[in-house]
Protein backbone atom coordinates (compact mmCIF):
# COMPACT_ATOMS: atom_id res chain seq x y z
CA UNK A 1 20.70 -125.43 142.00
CA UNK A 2 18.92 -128.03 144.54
CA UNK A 3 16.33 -125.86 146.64
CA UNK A 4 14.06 -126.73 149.33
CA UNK A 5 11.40 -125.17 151.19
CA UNK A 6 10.30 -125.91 154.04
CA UNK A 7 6.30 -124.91 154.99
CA UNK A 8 3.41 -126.01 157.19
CA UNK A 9 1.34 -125.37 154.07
CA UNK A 10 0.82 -125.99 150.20
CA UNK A 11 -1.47 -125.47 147.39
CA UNK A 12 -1.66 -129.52 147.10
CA UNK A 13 -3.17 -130.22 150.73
CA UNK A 14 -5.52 -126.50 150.93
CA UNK A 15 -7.98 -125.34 148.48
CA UNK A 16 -6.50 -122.38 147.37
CA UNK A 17 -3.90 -122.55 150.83
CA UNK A 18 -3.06 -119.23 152.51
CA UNK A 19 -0.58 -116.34 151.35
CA UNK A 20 2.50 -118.78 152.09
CA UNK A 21 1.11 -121.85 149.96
CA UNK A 22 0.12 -119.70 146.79
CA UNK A 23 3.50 -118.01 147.03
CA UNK A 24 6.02 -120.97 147.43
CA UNK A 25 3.70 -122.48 144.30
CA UNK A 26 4.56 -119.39 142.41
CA UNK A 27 7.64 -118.78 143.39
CA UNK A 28 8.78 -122.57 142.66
CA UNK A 29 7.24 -122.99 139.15
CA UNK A 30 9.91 -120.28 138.58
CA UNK A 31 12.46 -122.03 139.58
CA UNK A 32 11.70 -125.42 137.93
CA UNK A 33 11.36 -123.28 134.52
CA UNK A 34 14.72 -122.06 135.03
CA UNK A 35 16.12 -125.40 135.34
CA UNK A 36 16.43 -125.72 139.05
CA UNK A 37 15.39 -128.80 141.19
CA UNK A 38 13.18 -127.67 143.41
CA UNK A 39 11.30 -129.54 146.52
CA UNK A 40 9.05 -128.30 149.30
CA UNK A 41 8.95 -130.10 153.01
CA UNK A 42 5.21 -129.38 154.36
CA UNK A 43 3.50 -130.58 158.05
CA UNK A 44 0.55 -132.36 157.18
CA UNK A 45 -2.38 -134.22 159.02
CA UNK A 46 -2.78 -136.03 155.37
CA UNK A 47 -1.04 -139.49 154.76
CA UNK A 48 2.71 -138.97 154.62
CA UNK A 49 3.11 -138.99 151.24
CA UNK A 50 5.69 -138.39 148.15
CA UNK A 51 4.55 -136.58 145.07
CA UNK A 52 5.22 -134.67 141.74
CA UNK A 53 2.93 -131.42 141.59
CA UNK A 54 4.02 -129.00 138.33
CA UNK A 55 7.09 -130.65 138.36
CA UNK A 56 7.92 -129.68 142.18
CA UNK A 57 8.63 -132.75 144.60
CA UNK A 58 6.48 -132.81 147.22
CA UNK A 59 6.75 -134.73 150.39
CA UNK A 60 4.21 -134.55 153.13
CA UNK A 61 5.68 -134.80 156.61
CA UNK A 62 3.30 -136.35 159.40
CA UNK A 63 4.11 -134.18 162.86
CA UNK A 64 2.51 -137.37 164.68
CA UNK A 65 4.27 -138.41 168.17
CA UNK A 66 5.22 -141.48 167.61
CA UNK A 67 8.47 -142.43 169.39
CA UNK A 68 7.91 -142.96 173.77
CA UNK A 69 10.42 -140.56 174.93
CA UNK A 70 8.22 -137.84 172.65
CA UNK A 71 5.14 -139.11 174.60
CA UNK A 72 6.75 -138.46 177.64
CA UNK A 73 7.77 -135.21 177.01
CA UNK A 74 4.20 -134.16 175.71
CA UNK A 75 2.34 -135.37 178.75
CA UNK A 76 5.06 -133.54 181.04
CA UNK A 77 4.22 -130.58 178.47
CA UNK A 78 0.48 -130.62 179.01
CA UNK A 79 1.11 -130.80 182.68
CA UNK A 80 3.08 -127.75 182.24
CA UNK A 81 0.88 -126.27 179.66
CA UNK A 82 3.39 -125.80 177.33
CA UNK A 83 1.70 -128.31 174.87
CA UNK A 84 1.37 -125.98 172.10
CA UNK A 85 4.93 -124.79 172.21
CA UNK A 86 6.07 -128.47 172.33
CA UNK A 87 4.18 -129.15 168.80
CA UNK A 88 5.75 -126.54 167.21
CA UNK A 89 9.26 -127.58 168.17
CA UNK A 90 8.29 -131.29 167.50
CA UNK A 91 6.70 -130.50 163.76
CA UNK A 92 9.61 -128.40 162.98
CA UNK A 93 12.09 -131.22 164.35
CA UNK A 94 9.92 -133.85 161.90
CA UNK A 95 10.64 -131.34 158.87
CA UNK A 96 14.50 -130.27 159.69
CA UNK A 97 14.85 -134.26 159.98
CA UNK A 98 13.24 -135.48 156.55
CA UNK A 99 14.43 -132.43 154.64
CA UNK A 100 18.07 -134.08 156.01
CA UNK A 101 17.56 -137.10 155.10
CA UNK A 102 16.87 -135.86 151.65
CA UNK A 103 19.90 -133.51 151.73
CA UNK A 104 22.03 -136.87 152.35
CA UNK A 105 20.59 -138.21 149.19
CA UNK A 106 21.07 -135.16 147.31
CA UNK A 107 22.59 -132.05 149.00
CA UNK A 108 20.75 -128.80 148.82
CA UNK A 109 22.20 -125.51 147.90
CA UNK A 110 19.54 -123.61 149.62
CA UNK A 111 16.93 -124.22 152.46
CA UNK A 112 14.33 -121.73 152.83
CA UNK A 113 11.96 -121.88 155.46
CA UNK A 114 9.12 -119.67 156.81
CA UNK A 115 9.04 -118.27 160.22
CA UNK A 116 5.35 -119.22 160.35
CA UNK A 117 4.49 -121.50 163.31
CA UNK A 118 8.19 -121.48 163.43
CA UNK A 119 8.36 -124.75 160.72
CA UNK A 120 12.27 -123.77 160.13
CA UNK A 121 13.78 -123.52 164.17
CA UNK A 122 15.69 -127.06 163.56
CA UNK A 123 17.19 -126.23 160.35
CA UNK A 124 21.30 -126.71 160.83
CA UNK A 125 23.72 -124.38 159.22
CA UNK A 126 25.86 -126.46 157.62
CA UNK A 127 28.62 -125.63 155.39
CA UNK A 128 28.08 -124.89 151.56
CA UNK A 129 24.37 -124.80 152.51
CA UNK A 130 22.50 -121.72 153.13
CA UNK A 131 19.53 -121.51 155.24
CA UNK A 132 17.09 -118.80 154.48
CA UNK A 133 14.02 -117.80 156.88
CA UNK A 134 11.27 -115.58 154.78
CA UNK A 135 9.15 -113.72 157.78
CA UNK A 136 5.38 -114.27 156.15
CA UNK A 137 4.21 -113.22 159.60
CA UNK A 138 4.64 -111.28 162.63
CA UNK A 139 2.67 -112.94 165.17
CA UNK A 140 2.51 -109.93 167.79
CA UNK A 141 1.22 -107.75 165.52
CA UNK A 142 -1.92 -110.17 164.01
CA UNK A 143 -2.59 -111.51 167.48
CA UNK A 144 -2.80 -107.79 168.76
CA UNK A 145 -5.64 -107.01 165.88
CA UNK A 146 -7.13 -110.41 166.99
CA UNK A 147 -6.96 -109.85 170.74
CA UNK A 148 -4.86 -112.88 171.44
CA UNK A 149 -2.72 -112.65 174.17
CA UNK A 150 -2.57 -116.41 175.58
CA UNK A 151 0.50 -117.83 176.87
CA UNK A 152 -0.06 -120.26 173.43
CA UNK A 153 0.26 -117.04 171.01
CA UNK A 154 3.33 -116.08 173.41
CA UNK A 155 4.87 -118.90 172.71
CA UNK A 156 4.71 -119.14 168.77
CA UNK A 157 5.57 -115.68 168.82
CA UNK A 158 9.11 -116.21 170.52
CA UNK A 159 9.69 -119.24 168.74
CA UNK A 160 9.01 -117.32 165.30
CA UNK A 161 11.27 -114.75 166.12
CA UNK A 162 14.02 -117.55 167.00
CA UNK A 163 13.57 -118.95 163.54
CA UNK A 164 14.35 -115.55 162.10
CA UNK A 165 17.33 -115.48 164.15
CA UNK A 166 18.77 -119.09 164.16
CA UNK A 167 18.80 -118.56 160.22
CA UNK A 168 22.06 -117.97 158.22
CA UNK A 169 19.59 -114.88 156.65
CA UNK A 170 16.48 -113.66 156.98
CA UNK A 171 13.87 -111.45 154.88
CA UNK A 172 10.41 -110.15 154.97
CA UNK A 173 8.14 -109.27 151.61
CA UNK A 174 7.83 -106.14 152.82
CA UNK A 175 8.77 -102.97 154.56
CA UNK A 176 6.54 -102.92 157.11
CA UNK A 177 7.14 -106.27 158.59
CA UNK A 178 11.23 -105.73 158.01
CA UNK A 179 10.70 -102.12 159.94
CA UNK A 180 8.53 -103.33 162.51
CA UNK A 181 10.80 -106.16 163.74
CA UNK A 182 14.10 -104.24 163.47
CA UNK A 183 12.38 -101.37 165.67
CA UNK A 184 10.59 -103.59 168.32
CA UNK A 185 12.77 -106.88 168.46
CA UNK A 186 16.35 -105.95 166.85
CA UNK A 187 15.67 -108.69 164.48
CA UNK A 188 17.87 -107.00 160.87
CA UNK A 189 15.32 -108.52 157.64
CA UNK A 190 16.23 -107.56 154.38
CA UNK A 191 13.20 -106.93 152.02
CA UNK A 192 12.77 -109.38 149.31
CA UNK A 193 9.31 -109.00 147.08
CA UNK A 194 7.97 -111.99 146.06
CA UNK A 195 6.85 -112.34 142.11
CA UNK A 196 3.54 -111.07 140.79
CA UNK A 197 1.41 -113.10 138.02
CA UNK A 198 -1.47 -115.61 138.48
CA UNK A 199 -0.68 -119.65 139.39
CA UNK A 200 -3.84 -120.51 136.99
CA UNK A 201 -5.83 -118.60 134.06
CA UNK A 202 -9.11 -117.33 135.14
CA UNK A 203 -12.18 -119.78 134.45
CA UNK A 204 -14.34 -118.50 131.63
CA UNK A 205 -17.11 -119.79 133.81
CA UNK A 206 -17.59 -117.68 136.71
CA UNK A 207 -20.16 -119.09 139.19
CA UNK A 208 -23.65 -118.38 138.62
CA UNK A 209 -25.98 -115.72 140.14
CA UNK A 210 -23.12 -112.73 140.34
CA UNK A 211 -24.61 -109.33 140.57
CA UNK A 212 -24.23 -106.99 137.10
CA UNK A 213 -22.02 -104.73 138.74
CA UNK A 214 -19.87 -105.66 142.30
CA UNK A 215 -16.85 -104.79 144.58
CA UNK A 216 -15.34 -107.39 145.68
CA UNK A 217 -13.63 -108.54 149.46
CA UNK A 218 -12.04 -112.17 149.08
CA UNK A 219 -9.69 -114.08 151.26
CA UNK A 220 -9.31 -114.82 155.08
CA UNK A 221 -12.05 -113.85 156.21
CA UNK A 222 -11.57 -112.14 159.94
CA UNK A 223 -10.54 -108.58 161.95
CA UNK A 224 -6.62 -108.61 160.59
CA UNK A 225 -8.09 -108.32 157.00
CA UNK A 226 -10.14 -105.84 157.95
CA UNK A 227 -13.51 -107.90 157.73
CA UNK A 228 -15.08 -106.23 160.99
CA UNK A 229 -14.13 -103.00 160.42
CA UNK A 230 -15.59 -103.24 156.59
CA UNK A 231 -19.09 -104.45 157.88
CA UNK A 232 -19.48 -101.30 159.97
CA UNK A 233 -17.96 -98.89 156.99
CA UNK A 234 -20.94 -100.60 154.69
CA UNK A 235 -23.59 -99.47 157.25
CA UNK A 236 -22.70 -96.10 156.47
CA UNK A 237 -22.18 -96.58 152.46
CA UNK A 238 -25.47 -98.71 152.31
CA UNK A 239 -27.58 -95.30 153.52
CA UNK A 240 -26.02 -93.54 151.33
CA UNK A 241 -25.90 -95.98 147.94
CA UNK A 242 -28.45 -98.55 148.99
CA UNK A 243 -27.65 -100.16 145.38
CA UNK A 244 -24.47 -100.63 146.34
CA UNK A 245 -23.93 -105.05 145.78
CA UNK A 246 -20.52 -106.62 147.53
CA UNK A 247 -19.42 -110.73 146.92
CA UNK A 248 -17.74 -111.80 149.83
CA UNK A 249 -15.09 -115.26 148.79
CA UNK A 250 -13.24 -116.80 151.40
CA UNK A 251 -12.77 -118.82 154.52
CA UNK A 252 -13.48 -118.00 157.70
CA UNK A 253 -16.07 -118.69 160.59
CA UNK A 254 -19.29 -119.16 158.91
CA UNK A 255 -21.36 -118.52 161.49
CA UNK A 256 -19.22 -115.13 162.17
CA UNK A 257 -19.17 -114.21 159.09
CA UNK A 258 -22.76 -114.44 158.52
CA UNK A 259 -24.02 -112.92 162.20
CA UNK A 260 -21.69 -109.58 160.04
CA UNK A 261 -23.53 -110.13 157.11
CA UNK A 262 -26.82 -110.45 159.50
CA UNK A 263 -25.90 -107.14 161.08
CA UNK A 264 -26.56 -105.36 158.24
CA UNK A 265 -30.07 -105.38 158.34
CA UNK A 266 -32.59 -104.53 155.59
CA UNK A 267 -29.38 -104.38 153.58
CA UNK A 268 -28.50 -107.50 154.34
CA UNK A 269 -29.02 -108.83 151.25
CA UNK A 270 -26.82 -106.80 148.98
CA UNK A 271 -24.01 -109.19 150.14
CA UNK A 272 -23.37 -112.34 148.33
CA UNK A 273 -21.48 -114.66 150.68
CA UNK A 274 -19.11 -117.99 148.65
CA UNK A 275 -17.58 -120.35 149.89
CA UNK A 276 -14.11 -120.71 148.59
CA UNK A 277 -13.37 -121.29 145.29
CA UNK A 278 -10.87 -123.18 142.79
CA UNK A 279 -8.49 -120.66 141.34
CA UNK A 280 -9.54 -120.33 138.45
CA UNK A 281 -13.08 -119.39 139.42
CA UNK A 282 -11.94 -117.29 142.06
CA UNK A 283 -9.86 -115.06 139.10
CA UNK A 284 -13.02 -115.17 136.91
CA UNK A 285 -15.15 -113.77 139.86
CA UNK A 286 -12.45 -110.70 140.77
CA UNK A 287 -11.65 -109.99 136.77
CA UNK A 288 -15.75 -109.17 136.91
CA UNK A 289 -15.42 -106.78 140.00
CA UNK A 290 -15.55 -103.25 139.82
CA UNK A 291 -12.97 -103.24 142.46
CA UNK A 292 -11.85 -105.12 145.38
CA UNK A 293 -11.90 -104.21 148.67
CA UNK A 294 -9.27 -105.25 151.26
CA UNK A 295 -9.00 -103.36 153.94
CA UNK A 296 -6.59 -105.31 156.41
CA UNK A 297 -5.25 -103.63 159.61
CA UNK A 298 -1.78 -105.62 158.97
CA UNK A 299 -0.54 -107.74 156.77
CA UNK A 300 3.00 -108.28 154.49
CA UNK A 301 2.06 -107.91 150.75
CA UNK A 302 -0.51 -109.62 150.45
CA UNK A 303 -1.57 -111.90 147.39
CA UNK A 304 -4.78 -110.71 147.88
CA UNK A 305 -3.86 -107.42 146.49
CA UNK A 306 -1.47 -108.37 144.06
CA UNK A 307 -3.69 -110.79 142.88
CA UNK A 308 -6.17 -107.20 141.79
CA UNK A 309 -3.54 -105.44 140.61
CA UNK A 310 -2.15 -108.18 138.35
CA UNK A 311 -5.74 -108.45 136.84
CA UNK A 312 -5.93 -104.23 136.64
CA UNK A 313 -8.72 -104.36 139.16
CA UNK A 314 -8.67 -101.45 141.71
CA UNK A 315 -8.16 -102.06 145.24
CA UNK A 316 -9.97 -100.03 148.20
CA UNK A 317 -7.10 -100.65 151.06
CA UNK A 318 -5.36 -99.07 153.83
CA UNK A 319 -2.37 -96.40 154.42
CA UNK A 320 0.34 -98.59 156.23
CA UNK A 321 -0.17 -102.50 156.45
CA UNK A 322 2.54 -102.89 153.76
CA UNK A 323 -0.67 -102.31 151.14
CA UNK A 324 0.47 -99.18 150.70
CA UNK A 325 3.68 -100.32 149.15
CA UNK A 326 1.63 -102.17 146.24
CA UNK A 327 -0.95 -99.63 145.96
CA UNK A 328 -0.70 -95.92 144.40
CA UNK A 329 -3.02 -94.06 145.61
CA UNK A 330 -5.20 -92.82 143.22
CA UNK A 331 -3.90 -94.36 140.39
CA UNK A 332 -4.41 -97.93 141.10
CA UNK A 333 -6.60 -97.66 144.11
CA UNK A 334 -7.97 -95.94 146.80
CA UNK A 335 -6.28 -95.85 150.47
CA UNK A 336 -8.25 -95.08 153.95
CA UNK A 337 -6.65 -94.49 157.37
CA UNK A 338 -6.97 -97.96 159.61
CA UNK A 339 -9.78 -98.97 161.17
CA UNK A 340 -11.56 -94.97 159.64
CA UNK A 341 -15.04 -96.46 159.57
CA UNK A 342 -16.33 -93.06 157.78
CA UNK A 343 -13.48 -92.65 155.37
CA UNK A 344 -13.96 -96.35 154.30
CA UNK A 345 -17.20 -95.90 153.28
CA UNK A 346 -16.42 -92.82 151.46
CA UNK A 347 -13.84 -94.71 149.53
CA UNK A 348 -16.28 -97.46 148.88
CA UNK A 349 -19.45 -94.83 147.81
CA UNK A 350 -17.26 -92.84 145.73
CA UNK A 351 -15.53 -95.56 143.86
CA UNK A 352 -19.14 -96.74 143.40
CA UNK A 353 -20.56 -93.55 141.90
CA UNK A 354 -17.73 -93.65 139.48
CA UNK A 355 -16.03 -90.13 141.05
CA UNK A 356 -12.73 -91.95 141.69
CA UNK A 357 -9.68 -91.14 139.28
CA UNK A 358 -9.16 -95.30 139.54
CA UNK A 359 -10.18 -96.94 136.59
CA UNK A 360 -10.60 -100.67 135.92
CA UNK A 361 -8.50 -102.43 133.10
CA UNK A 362 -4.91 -100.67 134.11
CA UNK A 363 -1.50 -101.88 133.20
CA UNK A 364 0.55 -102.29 136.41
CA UNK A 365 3.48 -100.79 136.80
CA UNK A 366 6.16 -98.91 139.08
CA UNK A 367 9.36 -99.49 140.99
CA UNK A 368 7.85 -102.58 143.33
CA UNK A 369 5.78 -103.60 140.32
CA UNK A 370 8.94 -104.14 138.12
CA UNK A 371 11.10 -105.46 140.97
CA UNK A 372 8.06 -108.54 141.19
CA UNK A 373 8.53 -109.18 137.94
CA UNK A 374 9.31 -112.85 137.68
CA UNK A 375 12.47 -112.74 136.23
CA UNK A 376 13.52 -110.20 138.53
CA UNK A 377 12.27 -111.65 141.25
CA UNK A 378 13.88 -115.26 141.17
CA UNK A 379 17.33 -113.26 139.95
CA UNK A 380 16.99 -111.31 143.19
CA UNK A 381 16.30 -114.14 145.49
CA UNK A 382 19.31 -116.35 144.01
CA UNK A 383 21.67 -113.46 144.21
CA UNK A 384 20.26 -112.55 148.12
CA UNK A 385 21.06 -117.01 148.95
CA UNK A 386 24.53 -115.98 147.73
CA UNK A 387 25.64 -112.89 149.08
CA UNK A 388 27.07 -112.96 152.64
CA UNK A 389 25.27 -111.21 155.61
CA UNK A 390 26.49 -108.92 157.80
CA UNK A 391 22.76 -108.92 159.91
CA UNK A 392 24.33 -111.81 163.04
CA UNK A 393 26.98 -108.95 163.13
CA UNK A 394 24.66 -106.13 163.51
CA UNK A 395 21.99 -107.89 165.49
CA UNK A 396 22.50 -109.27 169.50
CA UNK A 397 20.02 -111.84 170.82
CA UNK A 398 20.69 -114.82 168.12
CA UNK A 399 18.72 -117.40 170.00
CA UNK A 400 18.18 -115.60 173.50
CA UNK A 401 14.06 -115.70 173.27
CA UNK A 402 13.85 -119.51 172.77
CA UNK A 403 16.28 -120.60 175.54
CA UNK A 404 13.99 -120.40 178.00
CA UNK A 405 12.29 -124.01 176.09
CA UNK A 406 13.91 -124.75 174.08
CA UNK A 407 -3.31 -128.65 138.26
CA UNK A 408 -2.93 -132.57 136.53
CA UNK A 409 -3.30 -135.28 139.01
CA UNK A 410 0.31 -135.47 140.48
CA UNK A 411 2.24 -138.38 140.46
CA UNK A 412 2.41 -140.11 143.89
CA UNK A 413 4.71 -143.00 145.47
CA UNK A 414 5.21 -143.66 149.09
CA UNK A 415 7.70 -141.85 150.77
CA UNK A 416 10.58 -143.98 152.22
């Protein structure tokens, strides 16, 4: 089968890219093992380019206005501050038009594209193609943690939510996201897990100057993952375990991140702050955690925490969020209330002291466990492209929101 994605991020253009990147990466080098020709459409501010990464064509699209009629229509845009919303439909117009030209040259079977920043709202159904959206995201819910409410965040939000219905089908990773959009916006997602392992092997070499013993919190950096709400749950465990150490990996707003850190006082200094790191030395820093701590207040299976449990390290997370669906409490982790300030730092002291049933080194297993199995998981995405959906039947509103707008060095040659 020919497959494309279609993304506004990668592994090859971000360090270690977000939840999105690392999974279409995964999921692809699946696909290419299994024989299938797979090639991924991604926005880029990088020189449009054509590449082979791990035998996955790559082809950077450039979002760029360049034609005069697009001009025009931006500066009418900015004068009716709808700028933002007009580069979202413009990038996802640049995408839907080079994946096409592609599909003239060699017709795809499938399209998948995410509903972030609304990449896949030009896609065209066309026959004997099938157009999948995956929902990584669901903006009203992570700009409600964040406290975003501007007409920009409005925007992306209903033009996400017309990518998930414009598409021939749709699917989220997880329950919660599938539940929380069928309940609030009538949008019908089918849950599809994405497939568990590591892209790389861990680095032998971890980076220098690690504590002896450590819990770990790595990734975004910010309130949805639960980074605010952490630093005031370590205030409490600190008085009570002042040896207590914590590495913090990720990206985020250094100077945020460190005014947390700052905040912390005397105790300040039992958190190790890194930037991010390669892969592999990010895996060599969490197989040398006690446990990891990821606390976010929403989020859709996130890699994060499959990224522990795959290694057998135990995560400290949160009841609803979708982490519950990857973690068993008390077996492979520990799981606090939202935004429970006290009952995080229990979690944390306890799993500290060594009174928690979890136990490093674990063999991960279980029902969602063996459905993100890699073989099961590309089986189950192939047979979900070619079943036919009933959810356009079930579901009113198709496009109602939008109407109101409308590894080794990979080989590279210029795209045409």
């Amino acid at each position: 089968m020919r497959i494309a994605f279609i993304t506004p991020e990668f592994v090859t253009d971000i360090q270690n890219a977000g939840g999105l990147g690392n999974y279409l990466f995964r999921i692809g080098k699946l696909l290419t093992e299994r024989g299938h020709q797979v090639e991924v459409f991604v926005s880029s501010d990088l020189e449009p380019r054509i590449f082979i990464h791990e035998g996955i064509r790559v082809e950077r699209v450039s979002c760029v206005t360049r034609m005069r009629w697009q001009s025009t229509l931006r500066n009418l845009s900015r004068a009716a501050r709808l700028v933002y919303a007009f580069d979202l439909v413009t990038r996802a117009h640049a995408l839907a038009a080079a994946m096409q030209r592609r599909h003239r040259e060699a017709p795809f079977d499938i399209v998948q594209s995410a509903d972030y920043l609304a990449v896949g709202l030009a896609v065209r159904s066309l026959k004997g193609r099938i157009h999948l959206a995956r929902c990584s995201t669901a903006a009203d819910l992570w700009n409600e943690v964040s406290g975003d409410r501007s007409p920009n965040q409005k925007w992306r939000e209903r033009l996400e939510r017309a990518t998930l219905r414009r598409a021939d089908k749709a699917y989220a990773p997880s329950r919660f996201i599938a539940e929380h959009y069928r309940t609030q916006h009538r949008i019908a997602l089918d849950v599809l897990r994405p497939p568990m392992g590591l892209e790389v092997a861990p680095s032998t070499d971890p980076p220098c100057g690690l504590p002896d013993r450590f819990l770990l919190h790595f990734g975004r950096l910010w309130a949805k993952t639960g980074t605010l709400w952490l630093t005031s749950a370590l205030k409490v465990a600190f008085k009570a375990e002042p040896s207590l150490q914590m590495v913090w990996v990720g990206r985020g707003n250094f100077d945020e991140i460190t005014c947390l850190r700052d905040s912390l006082g005397r105790h300040r200094s039992n958190i190790q702050l890194l930037y991010p790191l390669a892969k592999p030395e990010l895996y060599a820093v969490l197989q040398r955690a006690d446990g990891a701590v990821l606390p976010s207040l929403v989020d859709n299976l996130p890699n994060t925490v499959i990224e522990s449990l795959t290694l057998g390290v135990p995560v400290i997370g949160t009841r609803g969020a979708s982490i519950d669906e990857l973690v068993e409490d008390g077996v492979t982790g520990e799981l606090v209330q939202p935004g429970d300030v006290e009952g995080l730092a229990l979690a944390i002291v306890k799993f500290w002291r060594g009174e928690s049933t979890v136990k490093k080194g674990f063999d991960w297993h279980g029902s969602i466990a063996d459905e993100m199995r890699p073989e099961k998981a590309v089986e189950n995405l192939l047979k979900f492209a070619g079943t036919r959906s009933l959810r356009q039947t079930n579901v009113t509103g198709r496009f109602n929101e939008s109407m109101s707008i409308n590894s080794p060095k990979p080989t590279e040659w210029k795209a045409q």
